[in-house]
C-alpha atoms as a PDB file:
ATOM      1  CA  UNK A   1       0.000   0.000   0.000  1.00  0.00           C
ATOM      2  CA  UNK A   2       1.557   3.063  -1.454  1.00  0.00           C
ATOM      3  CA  UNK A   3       1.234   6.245   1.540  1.00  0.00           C
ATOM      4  CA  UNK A   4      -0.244   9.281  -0.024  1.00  0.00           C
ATOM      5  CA  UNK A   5       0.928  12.910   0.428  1.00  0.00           C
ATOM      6  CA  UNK A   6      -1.409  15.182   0.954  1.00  0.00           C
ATOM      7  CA  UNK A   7      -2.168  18.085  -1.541  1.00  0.00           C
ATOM      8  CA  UNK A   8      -1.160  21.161   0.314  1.00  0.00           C
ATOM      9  CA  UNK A   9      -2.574  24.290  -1.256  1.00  0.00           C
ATOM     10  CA  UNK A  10      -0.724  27.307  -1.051  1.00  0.00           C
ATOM     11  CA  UNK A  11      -2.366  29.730   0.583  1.00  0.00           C
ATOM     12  CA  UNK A  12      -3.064  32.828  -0.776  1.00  0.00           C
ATOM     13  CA  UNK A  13      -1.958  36.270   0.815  1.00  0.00           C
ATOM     14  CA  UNK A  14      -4.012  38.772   1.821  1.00  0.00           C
ATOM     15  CA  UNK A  15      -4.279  42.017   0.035  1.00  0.00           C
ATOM     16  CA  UNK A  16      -3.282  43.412   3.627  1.00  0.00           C
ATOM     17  CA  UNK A  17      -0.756  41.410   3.730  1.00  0.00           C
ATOM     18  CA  UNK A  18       0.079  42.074  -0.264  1.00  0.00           C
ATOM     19  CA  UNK A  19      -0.023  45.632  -0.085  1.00  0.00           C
ATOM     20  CA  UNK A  20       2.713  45.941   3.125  1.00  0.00           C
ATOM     21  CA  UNK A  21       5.223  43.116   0.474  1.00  0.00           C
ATOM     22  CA  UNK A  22       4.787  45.931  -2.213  1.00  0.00           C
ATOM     23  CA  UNK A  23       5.021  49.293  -0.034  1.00  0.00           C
ATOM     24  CA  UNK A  24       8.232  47.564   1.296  1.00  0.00           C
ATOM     25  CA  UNK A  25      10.163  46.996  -2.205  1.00  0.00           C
ATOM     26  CA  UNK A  26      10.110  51.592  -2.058  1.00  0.00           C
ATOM     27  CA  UNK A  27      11.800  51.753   0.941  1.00  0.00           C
ATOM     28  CA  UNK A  28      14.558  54.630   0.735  1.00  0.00           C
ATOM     29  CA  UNK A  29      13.437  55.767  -2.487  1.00  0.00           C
ATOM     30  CA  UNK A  30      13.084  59.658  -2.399  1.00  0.00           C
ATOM     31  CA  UNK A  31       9.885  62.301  -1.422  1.00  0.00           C
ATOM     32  CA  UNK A  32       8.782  62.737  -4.951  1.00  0.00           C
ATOM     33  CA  UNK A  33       9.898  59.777  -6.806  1.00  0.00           C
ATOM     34  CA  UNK A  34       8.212  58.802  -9.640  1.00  0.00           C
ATOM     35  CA  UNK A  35       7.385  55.211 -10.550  1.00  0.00           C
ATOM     36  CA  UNK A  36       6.088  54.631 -14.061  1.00  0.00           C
ATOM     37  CA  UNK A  37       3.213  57.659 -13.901  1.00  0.00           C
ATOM     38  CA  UNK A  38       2.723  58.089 -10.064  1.00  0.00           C
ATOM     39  CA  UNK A  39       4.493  60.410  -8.006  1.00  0.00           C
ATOM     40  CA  UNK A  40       5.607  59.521  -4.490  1.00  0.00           C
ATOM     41  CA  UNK A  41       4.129  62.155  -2.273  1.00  0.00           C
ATOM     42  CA  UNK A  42       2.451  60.995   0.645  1.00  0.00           C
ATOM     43  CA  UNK A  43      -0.920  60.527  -1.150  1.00  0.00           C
ATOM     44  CA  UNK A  44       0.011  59.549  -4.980  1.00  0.00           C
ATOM     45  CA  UNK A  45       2.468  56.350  -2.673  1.00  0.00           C
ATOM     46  CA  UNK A  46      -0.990  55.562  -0.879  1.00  0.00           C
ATOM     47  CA  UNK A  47      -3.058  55.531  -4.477  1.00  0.00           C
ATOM     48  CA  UNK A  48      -0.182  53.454  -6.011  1.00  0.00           C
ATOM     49  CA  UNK A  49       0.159  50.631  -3.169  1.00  0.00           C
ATOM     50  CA  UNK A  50      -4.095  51.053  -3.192  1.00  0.00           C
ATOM     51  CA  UNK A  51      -4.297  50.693  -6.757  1.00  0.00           C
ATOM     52  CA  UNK A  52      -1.941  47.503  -6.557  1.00  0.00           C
ATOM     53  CA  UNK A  53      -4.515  45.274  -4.828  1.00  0.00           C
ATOM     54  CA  UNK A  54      -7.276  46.356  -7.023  1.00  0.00           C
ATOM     55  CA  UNK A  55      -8.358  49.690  -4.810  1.00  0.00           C
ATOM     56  CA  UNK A  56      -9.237  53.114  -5.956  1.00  0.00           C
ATOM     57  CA  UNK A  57      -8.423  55.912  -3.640  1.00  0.00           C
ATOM     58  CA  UNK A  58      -8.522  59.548  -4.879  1.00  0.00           C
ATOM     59  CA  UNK A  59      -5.002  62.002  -5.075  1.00  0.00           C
ATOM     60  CA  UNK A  60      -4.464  63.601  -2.176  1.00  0.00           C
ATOM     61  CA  UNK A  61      -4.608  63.676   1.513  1.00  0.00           C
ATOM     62  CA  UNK A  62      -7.245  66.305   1.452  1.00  0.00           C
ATOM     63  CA  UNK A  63      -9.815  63.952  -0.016  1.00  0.00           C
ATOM     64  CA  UNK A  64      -8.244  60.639   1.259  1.00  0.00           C
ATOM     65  CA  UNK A  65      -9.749  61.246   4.862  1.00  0.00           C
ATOM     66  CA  UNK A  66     -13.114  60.389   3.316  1.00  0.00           C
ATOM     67  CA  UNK A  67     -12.126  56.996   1.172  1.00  0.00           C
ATOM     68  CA  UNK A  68     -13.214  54.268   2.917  1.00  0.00           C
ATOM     69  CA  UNK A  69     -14.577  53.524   6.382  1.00  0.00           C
ATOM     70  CA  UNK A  70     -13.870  55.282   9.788  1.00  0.00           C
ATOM     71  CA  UNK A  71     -11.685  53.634  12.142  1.00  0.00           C
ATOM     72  CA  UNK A  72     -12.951  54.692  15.438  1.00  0.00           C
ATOM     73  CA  UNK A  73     -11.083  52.791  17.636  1.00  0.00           C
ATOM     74  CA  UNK A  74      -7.135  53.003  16.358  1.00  0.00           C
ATOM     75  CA  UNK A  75      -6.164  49.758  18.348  1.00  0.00           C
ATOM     76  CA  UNK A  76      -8.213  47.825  15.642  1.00  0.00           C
ATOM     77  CA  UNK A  77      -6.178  48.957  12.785  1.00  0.00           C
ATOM     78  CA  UNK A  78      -5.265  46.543  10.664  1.00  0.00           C
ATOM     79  CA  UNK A  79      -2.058  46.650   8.284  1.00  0.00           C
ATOM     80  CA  UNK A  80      -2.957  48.807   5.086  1.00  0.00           C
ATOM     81  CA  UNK A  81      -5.537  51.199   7.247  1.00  0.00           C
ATOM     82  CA  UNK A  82      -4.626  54.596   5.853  1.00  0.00           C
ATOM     83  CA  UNK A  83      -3.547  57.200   8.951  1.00  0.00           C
ATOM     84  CA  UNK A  84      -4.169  60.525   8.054  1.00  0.00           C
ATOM     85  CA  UNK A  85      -1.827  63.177   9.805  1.00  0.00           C
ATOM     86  CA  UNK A  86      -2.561  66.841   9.755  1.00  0.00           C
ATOM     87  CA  UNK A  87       0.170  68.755   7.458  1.00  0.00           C
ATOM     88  CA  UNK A  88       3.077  70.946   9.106  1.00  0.00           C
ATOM     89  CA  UNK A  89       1.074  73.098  11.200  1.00  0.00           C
ATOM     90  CA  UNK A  90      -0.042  71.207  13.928  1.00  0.00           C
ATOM     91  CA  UNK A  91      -3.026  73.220  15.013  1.00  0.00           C
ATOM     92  CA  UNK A  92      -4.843  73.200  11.609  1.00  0.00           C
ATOM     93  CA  UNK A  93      -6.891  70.160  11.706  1.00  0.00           C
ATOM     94  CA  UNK A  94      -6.747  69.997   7.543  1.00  0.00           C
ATOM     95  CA  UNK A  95      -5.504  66.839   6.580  1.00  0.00           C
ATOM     96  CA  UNK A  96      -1.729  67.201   5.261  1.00  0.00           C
ATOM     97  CA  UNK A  97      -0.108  63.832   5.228  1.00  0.00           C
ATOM     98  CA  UNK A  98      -1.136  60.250   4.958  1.00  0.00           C
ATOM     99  CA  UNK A  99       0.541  56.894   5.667  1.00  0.00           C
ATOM    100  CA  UNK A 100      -0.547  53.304   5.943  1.00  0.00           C
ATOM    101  CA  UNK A 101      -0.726  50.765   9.220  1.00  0.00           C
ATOM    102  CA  UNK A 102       2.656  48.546   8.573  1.00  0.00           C
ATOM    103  CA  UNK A 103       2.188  46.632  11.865  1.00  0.00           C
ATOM    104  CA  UNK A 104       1.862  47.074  15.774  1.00  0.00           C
ATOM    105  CA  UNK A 105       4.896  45.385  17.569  1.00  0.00           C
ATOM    106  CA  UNK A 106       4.766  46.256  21.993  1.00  0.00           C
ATOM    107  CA  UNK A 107       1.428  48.157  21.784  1.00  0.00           C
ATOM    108  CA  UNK A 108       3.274  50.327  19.172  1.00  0.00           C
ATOM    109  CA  UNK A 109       1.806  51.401  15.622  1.00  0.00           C
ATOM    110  CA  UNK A 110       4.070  51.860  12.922  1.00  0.00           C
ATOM    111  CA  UNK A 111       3.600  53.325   9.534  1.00  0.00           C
ATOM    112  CA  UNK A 112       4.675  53.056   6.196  1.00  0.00           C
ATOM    113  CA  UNK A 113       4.875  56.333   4.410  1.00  0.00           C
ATOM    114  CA  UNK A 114       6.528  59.166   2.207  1.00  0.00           C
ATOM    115  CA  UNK A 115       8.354  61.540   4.381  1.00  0.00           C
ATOM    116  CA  UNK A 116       9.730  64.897   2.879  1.00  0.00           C
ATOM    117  CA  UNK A 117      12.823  64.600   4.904  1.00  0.00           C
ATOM    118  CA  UNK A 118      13.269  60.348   4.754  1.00  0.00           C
ATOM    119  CA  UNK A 119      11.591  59.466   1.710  1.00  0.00           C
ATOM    120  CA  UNK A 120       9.679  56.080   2.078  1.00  0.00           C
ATOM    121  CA  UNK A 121      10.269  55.322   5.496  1.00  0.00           C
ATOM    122  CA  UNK A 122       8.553  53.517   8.683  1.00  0.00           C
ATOM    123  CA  UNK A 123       7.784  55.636  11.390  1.00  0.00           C
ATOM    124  CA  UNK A 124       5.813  55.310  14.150  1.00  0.00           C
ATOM    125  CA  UNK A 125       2.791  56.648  15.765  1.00  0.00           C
ATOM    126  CA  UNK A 126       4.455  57.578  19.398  1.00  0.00           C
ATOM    127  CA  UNK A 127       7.088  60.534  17.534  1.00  0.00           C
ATOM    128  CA  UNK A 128       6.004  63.075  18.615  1.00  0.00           C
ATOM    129  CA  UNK A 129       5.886  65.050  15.257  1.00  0.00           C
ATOM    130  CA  UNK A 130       3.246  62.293  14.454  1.00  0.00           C
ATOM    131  CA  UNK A 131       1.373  61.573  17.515  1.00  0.00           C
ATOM    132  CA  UNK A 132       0.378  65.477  17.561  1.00  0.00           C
ATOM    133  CA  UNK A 133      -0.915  65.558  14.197  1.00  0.00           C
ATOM    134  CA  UNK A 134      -3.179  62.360  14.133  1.00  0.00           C
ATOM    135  CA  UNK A 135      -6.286  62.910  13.021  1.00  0.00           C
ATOM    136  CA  UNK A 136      -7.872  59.666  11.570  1.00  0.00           C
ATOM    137  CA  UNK A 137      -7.667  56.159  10.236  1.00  0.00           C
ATOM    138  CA  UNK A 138      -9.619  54.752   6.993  1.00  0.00           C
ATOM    139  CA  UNK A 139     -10.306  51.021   6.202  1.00  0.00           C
ATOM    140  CA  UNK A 140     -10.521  51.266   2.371  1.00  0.00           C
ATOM    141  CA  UNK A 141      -9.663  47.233   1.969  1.00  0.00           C
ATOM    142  CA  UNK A 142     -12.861  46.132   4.406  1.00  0.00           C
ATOM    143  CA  UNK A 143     -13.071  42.765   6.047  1.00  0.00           C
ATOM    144  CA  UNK A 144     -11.003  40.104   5.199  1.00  0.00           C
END
């Protein structure tokens, strides 16, 4: 009697998981880069890594605090949540900068994002220069 091995399908990734593989591969690149027709700012990196699991976010940060769904309780946010940061001035709550969850590690959220000053980076929430200008997160990839 020959033993059989069982058929193990490969699972496939999530597109939470997908999107975080694909921000990744920018890392270091510069503010401003551009990648075939998008342009790294904050927003057009968000729209790119969106657009790369099949998502459709508008251009900027302005009008990326409405795509998707509220987050109202940020220790739910999943990896690929968009955080949207005020801009430079602190005390205008206008949006101005946008990120996405990367992953929580010792009750900690980090970020993936476009910095002016690092280029695609990972941050985290508790900097200061962030943790002042939080305003929001949006689940545009919904339940998975």
């Amino acid at each position: 009697m020959r033993s059989q091995v069982p058929i193990v399908s490969e699972v496939p990734a999530s597109k939470r998981e997908l999107i975080i593989k694909e921000g990744e591969k920018y890392l270091g690149m510069r503010y401003r880069s551009k990648v075939n027709k998008s342009i790294f700012d904050c927003s057009g990196y968000v729209k790119f890594l969106m657009s790369k699991i099949g998502k459709t976010v508008t251009r900027s940060s302005v009008t990326q605090v409405h795509d998707g769904k509220r987050v109202t309780d940020i220790k739910t946010a999943k990896p690929g949540d968009i955080l949207v940061f005020r801009g430079r001035n602190a005390r205008n709550n206008r949006p101005g900068h946008v990120g996405l969850v990367h992953h929580w590690s010792n009750d900690t959220l980090y970020f993936i994002h476009s910095s002016v000053s690092k280029g695609i980076t990972i941050d985290h929430l508790y900097d200061p220069y962030y943790s002042k200008r939080f305003l929001q997160v949006r689940n545009v990839i919904g339940v998975e």
